[in-house]
N, C-alpha and C. Protein backbone atom coordinates (compact mmCIF):
# COMPACT_ATOMS: atom_id res chain seq x y z
N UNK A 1 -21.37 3.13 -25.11
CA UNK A 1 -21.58 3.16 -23.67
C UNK A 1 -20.22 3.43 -23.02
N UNK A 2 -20.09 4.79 -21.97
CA UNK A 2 -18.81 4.43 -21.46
C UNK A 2 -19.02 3.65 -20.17
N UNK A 3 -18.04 2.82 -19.80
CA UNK A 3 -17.73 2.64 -18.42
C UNK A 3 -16.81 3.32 -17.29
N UNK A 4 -17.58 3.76 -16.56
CA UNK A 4 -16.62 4.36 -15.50
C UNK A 4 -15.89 3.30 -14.75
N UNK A 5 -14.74 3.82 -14.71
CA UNK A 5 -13.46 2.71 -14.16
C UNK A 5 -13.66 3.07 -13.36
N UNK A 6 -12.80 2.38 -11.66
CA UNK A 6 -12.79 2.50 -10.57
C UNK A 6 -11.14 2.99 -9.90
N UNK A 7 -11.58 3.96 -9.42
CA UNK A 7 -9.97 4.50 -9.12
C UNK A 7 -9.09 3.67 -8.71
N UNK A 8 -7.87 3.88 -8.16
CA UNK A 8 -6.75 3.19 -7.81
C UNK A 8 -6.40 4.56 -6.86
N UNK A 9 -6.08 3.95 -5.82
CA UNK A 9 -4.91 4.73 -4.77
C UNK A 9 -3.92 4.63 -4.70
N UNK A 10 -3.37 5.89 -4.98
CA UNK A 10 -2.17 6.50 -5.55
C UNK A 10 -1.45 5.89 -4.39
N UNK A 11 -1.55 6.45 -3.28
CA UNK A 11 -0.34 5.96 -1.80
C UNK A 11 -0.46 4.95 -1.60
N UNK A 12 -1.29 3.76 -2.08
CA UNK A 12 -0.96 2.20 -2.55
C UNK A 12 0.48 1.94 -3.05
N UNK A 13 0.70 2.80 -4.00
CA UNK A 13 1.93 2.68 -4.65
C UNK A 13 3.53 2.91 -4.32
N UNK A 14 3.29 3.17 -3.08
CA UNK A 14 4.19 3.33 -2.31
C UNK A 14 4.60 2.17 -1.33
N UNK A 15 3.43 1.16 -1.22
CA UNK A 15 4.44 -0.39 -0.60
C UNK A 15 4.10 -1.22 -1.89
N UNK A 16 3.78 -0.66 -2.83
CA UNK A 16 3.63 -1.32 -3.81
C UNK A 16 5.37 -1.96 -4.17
N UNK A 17 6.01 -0.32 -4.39
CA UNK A 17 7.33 -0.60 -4.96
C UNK A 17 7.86 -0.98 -3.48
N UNK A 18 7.94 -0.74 -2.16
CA UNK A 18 8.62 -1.52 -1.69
C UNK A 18 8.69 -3.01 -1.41
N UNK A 19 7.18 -3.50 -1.63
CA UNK A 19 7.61 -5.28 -1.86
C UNK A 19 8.03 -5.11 -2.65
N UNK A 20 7.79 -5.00 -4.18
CA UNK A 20 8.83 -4.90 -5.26
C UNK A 20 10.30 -5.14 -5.17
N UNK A 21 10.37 -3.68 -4.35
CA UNK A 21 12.09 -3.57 -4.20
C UNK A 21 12.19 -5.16 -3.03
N UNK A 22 11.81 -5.11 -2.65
CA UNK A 22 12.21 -6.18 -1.75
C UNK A 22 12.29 -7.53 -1.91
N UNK A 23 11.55 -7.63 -2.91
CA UNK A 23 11.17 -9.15 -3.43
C UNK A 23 12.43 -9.37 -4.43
N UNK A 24 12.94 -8.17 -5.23
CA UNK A 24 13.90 -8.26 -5.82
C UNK A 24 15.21 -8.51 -5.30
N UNK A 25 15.36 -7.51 -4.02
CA UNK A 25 16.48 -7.99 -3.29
C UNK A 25 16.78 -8.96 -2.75
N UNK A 26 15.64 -10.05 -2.47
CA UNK A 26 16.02 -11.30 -1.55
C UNK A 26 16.51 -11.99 -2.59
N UNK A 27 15.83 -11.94 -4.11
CA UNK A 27 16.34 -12.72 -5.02
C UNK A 27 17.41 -12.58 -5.63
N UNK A 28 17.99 -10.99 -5.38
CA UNK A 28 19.31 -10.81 -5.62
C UNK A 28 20.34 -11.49 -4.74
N UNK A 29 20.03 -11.69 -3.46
CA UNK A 29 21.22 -12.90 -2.56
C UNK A 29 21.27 -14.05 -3.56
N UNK A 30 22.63 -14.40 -2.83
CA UNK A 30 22.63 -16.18 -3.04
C UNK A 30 22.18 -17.09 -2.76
N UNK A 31 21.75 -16.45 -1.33
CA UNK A 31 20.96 -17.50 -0.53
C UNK A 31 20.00 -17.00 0.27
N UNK A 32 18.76 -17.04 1.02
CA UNK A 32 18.13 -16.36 1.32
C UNK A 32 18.34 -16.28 2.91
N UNK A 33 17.75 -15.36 3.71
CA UNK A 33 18.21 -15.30 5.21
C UNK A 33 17.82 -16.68 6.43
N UNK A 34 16.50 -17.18 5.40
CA UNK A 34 16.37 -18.21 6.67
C UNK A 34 16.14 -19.51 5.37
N UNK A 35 17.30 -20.55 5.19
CA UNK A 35 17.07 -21.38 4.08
C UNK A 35 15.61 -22.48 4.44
N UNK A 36 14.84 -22.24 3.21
CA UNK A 36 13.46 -23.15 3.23
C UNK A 36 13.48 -24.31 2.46
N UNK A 37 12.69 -24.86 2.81
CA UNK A 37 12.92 -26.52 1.96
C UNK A 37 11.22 -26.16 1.19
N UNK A 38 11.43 -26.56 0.17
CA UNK A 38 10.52 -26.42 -1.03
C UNK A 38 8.83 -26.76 -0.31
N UNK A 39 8.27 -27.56 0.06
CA UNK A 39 6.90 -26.63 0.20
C UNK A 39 6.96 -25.55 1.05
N UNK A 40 7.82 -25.29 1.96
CA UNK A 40 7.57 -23.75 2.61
C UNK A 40 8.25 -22.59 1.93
N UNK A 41 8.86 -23.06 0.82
CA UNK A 41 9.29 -22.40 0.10
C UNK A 41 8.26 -21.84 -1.04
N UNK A 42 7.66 -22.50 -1.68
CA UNK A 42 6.43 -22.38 -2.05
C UNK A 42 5.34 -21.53 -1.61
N UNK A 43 5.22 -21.65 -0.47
CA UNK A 43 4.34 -20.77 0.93
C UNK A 43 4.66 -19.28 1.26
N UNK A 44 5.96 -19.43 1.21
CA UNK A 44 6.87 -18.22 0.97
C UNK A 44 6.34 -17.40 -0.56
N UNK A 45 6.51 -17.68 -1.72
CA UNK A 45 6.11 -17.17 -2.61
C UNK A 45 4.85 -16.55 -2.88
N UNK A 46 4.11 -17.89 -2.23
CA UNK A 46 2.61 -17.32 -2.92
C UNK A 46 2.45 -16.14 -1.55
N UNK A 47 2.72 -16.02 -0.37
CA UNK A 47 2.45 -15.44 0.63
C UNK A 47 3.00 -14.00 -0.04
N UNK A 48 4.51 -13.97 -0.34
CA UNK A 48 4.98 -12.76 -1.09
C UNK A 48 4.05 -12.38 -1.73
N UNK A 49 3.78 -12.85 -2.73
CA UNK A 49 3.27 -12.32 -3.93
C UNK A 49 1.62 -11.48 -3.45
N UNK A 50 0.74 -12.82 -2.65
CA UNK A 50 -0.24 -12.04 -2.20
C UNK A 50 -0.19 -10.95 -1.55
N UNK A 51 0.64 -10.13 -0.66
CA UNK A 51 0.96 -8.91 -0.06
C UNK A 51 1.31 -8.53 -1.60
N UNK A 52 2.15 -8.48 -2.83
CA UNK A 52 2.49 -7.56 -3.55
C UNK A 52 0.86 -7.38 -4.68
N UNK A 53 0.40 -8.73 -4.89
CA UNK A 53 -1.60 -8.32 -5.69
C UNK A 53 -1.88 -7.67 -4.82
N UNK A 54 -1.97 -7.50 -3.80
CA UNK A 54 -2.65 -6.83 -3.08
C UNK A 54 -2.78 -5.67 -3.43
N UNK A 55 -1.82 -4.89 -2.65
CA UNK A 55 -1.34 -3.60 -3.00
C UNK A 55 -1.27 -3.01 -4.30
N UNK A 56 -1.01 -3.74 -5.40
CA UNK A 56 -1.36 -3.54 -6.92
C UNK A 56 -2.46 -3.38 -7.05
N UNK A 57 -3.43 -4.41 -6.49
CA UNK A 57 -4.50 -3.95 -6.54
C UNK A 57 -5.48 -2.82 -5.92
N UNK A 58 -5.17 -2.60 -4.94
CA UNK A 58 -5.28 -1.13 -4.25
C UNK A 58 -4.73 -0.06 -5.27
N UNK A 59 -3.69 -0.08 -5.52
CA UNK A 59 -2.64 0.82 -6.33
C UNK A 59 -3.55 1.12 -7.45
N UNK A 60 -3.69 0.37 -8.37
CA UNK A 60 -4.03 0.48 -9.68
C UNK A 60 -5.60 0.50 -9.67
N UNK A 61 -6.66 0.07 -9.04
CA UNK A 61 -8.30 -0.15 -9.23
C UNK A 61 -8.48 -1.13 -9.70
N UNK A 62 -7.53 -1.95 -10.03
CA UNK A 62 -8.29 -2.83 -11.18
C UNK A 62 -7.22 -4.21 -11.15
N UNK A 63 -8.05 -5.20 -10.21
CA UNK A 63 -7.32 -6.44 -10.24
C UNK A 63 -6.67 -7.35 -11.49
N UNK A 64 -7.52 -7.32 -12.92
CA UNK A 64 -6.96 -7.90 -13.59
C UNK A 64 -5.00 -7.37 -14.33
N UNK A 65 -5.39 -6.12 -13.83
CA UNK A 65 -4.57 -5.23 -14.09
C UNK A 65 -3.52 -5.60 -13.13
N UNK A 66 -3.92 -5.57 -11.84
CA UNK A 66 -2.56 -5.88 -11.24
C UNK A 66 -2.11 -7.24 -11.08
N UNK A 67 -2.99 -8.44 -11.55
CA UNK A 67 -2.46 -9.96 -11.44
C UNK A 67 -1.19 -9.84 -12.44
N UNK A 68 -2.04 -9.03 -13.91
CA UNK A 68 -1.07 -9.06 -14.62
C UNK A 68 0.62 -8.51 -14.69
N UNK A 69 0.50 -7.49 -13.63
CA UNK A 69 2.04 -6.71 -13.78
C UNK A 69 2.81 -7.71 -12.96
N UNK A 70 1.69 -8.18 -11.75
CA UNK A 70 2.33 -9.27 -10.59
C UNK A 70 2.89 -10.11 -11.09
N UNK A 71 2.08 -10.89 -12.50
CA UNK A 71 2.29 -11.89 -13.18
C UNK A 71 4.06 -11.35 -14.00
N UNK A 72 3.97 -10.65 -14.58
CA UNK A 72 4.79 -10.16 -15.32
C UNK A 72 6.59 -10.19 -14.07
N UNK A 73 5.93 -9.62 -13.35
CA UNK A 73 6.89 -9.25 -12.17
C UNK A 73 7.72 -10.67 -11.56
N UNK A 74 6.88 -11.53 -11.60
CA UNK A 74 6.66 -13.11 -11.03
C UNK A 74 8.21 -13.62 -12.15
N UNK A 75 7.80 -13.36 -13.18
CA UNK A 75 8.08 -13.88 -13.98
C UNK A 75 9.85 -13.31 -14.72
N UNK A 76 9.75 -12.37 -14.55
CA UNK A 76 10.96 -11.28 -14.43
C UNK A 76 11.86 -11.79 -13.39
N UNK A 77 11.45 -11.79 -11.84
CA UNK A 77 12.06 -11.88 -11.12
C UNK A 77 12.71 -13.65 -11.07
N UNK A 78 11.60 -14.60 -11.85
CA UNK A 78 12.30 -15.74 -11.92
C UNK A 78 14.00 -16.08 -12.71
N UNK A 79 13.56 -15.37 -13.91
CA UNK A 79 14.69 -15.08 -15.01
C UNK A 79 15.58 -14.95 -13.95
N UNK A 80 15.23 -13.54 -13.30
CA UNK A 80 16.30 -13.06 -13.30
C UNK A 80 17.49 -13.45 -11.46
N UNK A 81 16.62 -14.45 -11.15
CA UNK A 81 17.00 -15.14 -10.00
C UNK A 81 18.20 -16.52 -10.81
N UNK A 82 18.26 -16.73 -12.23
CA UNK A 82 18.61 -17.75 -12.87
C UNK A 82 20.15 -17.13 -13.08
N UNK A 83 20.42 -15.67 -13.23
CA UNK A 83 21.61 -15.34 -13.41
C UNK A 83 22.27 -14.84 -11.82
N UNK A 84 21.64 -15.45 -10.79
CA UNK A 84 22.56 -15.60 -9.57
C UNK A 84 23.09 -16.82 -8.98
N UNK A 85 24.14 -16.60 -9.21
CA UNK A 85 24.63 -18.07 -8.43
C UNK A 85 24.48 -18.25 -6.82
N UNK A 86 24.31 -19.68 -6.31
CA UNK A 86 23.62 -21.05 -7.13
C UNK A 86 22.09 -20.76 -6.77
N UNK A 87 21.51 -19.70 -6.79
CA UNK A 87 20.03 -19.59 -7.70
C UNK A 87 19.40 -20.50 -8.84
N UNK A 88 18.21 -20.43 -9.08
CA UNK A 88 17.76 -21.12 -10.08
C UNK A 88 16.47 -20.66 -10.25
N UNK A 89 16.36 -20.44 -11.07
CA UNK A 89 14.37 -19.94 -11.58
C UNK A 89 13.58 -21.24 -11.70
N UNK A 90 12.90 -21.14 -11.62
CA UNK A 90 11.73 -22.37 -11.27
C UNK A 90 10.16 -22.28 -11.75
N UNK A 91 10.00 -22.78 -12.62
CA UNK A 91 8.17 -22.46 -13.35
C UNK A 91 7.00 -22.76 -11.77
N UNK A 92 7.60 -23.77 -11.14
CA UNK A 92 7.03 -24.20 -9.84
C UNK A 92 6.96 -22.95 -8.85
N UNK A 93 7.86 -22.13 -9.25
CA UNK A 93 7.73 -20.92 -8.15
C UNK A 93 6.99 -20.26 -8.42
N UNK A 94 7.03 -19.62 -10.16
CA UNK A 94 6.48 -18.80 -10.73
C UNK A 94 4.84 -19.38 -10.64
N UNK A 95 4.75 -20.32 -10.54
CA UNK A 95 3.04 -20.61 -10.30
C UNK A 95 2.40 -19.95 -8.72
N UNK A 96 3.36 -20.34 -7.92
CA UNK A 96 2.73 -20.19 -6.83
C UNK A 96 2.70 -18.13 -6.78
N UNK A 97 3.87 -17.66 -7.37
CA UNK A 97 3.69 -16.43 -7.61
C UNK A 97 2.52 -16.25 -8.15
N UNK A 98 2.33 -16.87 -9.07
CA UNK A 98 0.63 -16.06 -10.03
C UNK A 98 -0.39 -16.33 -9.10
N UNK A 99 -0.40 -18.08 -8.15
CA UNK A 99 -1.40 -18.06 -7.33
C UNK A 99 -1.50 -16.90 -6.28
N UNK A 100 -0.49 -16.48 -5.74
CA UNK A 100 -0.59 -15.64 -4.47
C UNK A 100 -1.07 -14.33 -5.13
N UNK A 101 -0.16 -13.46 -6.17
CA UNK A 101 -1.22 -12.52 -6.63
C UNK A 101 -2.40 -12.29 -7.10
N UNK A 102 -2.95 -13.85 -7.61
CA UNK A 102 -3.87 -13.45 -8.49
C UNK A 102 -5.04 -13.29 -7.03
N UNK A 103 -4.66 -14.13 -5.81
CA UNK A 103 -5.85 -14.13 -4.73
C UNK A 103 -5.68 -12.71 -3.84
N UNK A 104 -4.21 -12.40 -4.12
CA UNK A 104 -4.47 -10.90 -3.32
C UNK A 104 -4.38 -9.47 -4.49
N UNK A 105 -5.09 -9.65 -5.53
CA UNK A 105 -5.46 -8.74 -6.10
C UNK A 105 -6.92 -9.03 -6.33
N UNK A 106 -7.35 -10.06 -5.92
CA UNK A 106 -8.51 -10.49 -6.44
C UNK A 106 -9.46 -9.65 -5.00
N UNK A 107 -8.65 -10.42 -3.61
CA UNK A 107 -9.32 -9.58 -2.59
C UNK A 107 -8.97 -7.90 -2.44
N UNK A 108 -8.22 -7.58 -3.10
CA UNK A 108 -8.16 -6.56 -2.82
C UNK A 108 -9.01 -5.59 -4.14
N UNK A 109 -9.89 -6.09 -4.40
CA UNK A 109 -11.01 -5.83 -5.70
C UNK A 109 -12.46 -6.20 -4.61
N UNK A 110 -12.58 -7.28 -4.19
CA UNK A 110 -13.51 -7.37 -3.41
C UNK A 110 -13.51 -6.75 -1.80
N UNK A 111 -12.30 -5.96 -1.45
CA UNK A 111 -12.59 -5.20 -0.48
C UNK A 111 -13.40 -3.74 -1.00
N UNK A 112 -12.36 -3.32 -1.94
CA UNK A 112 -12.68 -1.83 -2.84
C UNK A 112 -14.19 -2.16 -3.09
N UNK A 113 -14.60 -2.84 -3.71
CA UNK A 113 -15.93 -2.88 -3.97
C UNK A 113 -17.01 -3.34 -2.76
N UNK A 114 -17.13 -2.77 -2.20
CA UNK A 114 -17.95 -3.33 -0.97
C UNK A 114 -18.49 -1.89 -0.18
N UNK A 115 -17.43 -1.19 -0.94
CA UNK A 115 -17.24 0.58 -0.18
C UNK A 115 -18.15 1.38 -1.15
N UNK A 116 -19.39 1.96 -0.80
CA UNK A 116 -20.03 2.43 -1.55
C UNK A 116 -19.27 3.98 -2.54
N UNK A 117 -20.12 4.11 -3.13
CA UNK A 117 -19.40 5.23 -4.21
C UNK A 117 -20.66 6.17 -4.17
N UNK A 118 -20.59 7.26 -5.05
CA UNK A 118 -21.26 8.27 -5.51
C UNK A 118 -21.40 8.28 -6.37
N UNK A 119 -22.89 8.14 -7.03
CA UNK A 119 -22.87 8.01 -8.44
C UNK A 119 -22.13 9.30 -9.34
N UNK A 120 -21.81 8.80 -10.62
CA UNK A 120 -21.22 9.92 -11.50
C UNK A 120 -21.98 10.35 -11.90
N UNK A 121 -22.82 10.03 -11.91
CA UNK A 121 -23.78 11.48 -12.49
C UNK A 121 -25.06 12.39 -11.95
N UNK A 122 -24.73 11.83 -10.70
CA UNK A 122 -24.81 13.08 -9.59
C UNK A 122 -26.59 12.72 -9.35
N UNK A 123 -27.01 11.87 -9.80
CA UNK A 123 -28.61 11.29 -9.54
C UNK A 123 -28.80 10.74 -8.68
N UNK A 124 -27.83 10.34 -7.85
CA UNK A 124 -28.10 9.74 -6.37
C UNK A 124 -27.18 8.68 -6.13
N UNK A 125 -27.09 8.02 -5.58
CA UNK A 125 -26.39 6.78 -5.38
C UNK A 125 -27.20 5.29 -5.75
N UNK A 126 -26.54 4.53 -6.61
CA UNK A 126 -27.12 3.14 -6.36
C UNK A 126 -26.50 2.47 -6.01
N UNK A 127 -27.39 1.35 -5.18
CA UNK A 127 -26.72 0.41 -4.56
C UNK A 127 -26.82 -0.84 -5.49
N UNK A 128 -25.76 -2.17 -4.53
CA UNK A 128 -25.96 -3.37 -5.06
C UNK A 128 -27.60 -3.85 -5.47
N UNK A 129 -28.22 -4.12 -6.95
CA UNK A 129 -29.35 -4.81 -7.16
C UNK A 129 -30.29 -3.68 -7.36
N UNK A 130 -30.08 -2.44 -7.15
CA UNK A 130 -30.97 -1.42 -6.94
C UNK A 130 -30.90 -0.71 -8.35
N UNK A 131 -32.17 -0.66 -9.15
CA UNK A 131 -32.31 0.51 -10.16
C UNK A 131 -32.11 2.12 -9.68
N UNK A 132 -31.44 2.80 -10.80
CA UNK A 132 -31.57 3.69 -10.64
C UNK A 132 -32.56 4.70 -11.59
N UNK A 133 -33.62 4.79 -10.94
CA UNK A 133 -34.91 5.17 -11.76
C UNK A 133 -34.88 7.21 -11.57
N UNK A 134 -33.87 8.08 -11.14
CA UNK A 134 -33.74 9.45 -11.34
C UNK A 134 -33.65 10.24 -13.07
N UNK A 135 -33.81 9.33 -13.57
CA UNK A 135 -33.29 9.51 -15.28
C UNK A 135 -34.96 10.32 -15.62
N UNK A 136 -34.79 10.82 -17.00
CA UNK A 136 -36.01 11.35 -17.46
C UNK A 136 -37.01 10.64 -17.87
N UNK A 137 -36.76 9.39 -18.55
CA UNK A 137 -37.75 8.32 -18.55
C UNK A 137 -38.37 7.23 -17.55
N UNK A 138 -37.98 7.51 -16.68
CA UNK A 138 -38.38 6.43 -14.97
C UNK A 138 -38.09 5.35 -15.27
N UNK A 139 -37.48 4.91 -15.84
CA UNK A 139 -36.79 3.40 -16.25
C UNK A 139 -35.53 3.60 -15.71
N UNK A 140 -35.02 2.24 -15.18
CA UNK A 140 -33.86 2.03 -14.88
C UNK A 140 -33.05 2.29 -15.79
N UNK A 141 -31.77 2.81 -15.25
CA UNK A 141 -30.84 3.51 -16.54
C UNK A 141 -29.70 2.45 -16.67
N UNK A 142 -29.66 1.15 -15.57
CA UNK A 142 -28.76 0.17 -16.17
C UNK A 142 -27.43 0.88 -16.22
N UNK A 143 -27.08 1.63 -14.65
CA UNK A 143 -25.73 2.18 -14.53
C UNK A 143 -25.06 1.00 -13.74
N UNK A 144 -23.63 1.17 -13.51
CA UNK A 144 -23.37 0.23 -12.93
C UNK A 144 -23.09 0.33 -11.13
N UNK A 145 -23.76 -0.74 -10.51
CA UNK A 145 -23.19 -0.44 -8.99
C UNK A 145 -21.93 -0.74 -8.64
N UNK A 146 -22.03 -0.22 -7.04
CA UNK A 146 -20.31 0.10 -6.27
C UNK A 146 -19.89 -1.45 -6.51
N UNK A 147 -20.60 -2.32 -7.12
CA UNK A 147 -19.63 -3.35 -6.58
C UNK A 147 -19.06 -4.15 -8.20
N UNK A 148 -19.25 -2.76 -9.26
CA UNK A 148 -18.97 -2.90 -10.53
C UNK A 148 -19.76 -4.25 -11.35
N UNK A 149 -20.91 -4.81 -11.45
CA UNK A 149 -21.70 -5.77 -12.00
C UNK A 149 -22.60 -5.15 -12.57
N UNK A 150 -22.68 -5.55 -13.71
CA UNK A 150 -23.96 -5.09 -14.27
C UNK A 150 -25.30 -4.70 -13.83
N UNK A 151 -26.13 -4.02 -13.93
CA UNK A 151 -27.47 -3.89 -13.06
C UNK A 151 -28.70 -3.94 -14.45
N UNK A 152 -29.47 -5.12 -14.46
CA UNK A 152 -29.54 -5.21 -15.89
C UNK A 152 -30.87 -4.72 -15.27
N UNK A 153 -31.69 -3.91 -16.73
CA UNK A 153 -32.82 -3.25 -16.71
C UNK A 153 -33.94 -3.92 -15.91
N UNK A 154 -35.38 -2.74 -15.57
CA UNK A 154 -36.15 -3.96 -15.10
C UNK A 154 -37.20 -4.90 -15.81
N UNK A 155 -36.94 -6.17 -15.80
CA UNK A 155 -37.80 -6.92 -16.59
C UNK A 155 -36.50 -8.00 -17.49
N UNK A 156 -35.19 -7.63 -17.53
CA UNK A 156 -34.43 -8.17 -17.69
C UNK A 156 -34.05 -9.14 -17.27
N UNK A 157 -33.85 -10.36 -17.73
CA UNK A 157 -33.25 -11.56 -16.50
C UNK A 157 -31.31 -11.01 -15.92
N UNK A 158 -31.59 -11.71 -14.89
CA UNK A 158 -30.35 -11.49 -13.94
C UNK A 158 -29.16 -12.17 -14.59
N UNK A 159 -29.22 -13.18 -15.03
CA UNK A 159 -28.37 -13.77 -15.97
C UNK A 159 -27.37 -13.06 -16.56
N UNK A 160 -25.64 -13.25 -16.41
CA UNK A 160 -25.04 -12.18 -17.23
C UNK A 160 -24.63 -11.13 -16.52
N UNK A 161 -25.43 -11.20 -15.42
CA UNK A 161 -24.71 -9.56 -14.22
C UNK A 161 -23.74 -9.74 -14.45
N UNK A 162 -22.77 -10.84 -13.97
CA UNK A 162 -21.46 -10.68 -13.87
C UNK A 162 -20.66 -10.09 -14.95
N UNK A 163 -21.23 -9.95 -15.93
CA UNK A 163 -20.30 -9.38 -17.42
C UNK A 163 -20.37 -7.27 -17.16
N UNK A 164 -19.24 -6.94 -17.48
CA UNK A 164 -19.27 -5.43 -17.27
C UNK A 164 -19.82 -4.78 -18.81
N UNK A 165 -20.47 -5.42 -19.45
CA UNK A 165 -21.26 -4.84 -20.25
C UNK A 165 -22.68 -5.49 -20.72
N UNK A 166 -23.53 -4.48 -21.34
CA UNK A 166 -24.88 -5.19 -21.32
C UNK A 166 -25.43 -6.38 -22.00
N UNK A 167 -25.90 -7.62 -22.03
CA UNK A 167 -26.27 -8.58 -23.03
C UNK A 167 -27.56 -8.44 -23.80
N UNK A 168 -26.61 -8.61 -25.37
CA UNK A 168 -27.69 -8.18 -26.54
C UNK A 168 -27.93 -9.50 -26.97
N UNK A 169 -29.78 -9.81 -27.40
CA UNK A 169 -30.02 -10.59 -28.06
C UNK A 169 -29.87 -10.31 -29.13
N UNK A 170 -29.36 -11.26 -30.10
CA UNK A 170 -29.06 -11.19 -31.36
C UNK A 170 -30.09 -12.57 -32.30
N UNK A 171 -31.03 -12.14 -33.00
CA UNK A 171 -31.83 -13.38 -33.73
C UNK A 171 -31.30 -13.51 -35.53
N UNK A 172 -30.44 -14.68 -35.52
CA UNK A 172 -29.99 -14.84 -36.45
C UNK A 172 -30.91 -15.34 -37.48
N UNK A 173 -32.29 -15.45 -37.22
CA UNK A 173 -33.10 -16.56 -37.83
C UNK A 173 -34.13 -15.24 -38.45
N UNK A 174 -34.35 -14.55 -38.54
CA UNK A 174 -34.86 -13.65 -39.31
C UNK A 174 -34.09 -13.31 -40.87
N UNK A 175 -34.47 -13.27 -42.09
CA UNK A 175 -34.18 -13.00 -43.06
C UNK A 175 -34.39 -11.08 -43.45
N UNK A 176 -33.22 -10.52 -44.32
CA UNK A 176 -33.33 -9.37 -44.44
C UNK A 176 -33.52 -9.13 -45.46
């Protein structure tokens, strides 16, 4: 079965790298422009970070994809806040980093998906919950809708939509 992925916008990627660049530069000071005392400091991070999932996620199509570079990024930039003096890297930061991206790549997956698409294979469009019965056998063809969830056949239980591929019963209790 293939799955069709969901694009990513390219000119996303363009404030992509400037939080980037920017997030790097504040951590390149010594000290930052307006000094915060640790929960707004905290607030500060995850707030960063959600503007940078975001845009990753726009950028790339694919939120797990961009928690992870965020994550990666989060995590880079802690290190590397440890070799500025009197800086210090902090696992406490780096959390609130993963929290803020992982919620603004997450919404920025549930905006993209909300925006209808065109089906790929040119049989019409389906929507959320809707079979697409244009196929040669009039059975639902169990493509996937704009909002990427499974659309399980009809007569199928609903159970499992959420998985991006189809659920097989498997009966172990038969002898061969």
């Amino acid at each position: 079965m293939n799955v069709p992925l969901r694009r990513g916008k390219p000119l996303w990627w363009l404030p992509t790298l400037l939080l980037a660049g920017l997030i790097w530069f504040l951590s390149s000071r010594s000290s930052t422009p307006v000094p915060l005392p640790h929960p707004i400091d905290w607030v500060a991070h995850a707030s960063a970070y959600l503007a940078l999932g975001f845009s990753l996620g726009k950028a790339s199509g694919n939120w797990q994809l961009a928690w992870v570079l965020a994550a990666w990024f989060g995590a880079l930039d802690e290190v590397h806040q440890a070799f500025v003096p009197p800086r210090e890297a902090g696992i406490g930061d780096w959390w609130f980093d993963l929290i803020g991206s992982g919620l603004g790549s997450w919404w920025a997956a549930g905006r993209v998906s909300r925006q209808p698409e065109a089906d790929q294979t040119g049989a019409g469009q389906t929507g959320a919950g809707e079979f697409d019965t244009d196929d040669d056998s009039g059975q639902g063809a169990g493509r996937y809708d704009p909002s990427d969830r499974w659309t399980a056949q009809p007569g199928e239980p609903r159970s499992g939509e959420h998985l991006p591929w189809p659920k097989y019963d498997i009966n172990f209790d038969e002898a061969q």
